[in-house]
Protein backbone atom coordinates (compact mmCIF):
# COMPACT_ATOMS: atom_id res chain seq x y z
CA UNK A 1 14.36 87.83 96.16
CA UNK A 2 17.68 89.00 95.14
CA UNK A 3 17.39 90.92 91.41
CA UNK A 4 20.05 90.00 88.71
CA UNK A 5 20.86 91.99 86.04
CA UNK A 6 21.10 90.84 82.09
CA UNK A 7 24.60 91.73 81.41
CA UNK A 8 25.42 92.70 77.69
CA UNK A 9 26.93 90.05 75.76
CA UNK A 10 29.19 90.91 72.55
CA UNK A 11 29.78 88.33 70.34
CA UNK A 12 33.16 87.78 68.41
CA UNK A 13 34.00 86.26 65.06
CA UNK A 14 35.89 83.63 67.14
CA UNK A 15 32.50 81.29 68.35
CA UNK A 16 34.36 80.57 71.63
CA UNK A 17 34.89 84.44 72.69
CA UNK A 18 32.90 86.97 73.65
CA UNK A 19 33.24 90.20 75.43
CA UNK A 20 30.83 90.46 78.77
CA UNK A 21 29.53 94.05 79.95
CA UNK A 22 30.86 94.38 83.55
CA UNK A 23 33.60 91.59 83.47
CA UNK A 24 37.24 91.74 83.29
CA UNK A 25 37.06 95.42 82.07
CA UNK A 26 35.81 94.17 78.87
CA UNK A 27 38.71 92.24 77.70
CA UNK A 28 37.58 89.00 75.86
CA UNK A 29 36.84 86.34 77.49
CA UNK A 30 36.32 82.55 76.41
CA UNK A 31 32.49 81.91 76.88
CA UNK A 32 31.09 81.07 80.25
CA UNK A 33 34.13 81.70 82.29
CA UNK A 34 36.16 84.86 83.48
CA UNK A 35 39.47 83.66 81.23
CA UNK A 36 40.55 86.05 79.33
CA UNK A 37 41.97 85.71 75.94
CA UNK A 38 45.16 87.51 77.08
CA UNK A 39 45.81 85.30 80.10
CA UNK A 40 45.25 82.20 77.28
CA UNK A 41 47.77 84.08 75.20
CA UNK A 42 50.41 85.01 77.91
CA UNK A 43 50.94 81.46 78.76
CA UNK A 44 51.23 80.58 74.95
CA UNK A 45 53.84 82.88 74.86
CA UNK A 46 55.66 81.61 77.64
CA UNK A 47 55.77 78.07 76.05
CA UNK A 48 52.74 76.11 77.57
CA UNK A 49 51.07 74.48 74.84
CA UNK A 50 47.49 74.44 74.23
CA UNK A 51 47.17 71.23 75.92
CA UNK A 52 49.29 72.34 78.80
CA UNK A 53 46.90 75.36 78.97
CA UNK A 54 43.76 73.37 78.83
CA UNK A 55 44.71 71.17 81.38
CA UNK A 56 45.40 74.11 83.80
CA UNK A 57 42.46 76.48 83.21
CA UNK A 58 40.20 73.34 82.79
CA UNK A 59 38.57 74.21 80.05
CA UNK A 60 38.08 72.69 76.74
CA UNK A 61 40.76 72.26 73.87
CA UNK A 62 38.59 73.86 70.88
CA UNK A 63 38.26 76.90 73.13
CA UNK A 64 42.32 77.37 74.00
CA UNK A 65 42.40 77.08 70.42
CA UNK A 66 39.88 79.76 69.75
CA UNK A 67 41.63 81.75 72.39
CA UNK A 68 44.85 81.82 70.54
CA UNK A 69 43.29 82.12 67.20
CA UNK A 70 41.86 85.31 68.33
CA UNK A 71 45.04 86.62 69.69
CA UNK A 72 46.55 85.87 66.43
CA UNK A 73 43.82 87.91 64.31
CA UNK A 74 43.86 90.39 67.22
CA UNK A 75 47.87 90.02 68.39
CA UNK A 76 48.44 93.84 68.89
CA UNK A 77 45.36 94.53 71.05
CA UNK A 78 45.79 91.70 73.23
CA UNK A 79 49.55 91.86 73.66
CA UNK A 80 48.98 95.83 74.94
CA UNK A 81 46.83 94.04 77.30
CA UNK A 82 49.19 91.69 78.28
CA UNK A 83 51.46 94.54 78.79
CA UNK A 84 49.18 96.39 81.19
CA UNK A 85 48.97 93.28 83.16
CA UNK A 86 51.99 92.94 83.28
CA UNK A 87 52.67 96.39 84.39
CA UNK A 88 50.00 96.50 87.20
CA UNK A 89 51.39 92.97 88.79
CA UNK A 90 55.30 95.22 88.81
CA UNK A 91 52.58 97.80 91.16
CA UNK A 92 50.60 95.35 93.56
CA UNK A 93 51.63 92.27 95.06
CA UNK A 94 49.57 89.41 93.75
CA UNK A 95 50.29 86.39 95.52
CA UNK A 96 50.55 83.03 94.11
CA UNK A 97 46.75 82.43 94.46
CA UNK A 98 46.51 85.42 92.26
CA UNK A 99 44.90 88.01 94.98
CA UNK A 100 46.46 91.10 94.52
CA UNK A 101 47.51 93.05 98.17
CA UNK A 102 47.01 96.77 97.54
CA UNK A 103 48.62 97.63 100.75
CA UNK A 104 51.87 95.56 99.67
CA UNK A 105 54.18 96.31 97.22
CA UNK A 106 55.67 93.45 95.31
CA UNK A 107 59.28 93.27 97.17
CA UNK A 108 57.10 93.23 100.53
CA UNK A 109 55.21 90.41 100.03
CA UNK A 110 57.95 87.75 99.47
């Protein structure tokens, strides 16, 4: 019998997002999935609408919503994260599955 272990759930003041012990280092997440608020936010930024964004990360419309109200109560926090992202993708080569190659750096695996 494999064991599981309760991981610690803390909840937001957006109902949609939480923060999960253990997953994505933290970050927010929306509910239920491994999407974080940032990734919600990044493509936002880069002109997807929330339907656009919904459609893509299949998830609900209320919950993109939530997503980007909580980057706009949190917008400094989550756009350092974005940064870091963005920073660690300029280090690794994540291909366009999103599995990042440690042995490749990005110019290599092109």
């Amino acid at each position: 019998m494999a064991e599981t272990k309760e991981r610690k759930i803390i909840r937001t003041e957006h109902p949609h997002i939480v923060k999960v012990e253990g997953v994505r280092g933290g970050d927010e997440v929306v509910e239920g999935t491994c999407i974080t608020v940032w990734i919600i936010a990044n493509y936002w930024l880069m002109g997807m609408s929330p339907e656009e964004i919904a459609s893509e990360l299949n998830l609900p419309l209320g919950h993109v919503f939530d997503a980007l109200s909580y980057y706009l109560d949190h917008k400094a926090e989550i756009d350092q994260q974005i940064e870091e992202a963005k920073s660690f993708t300029k280090r690794y080569y994540v291909d366009e599955h999103g599995i990042v190659h440690f042995d490749k750096k990005p110019q290599e695996g092109r």
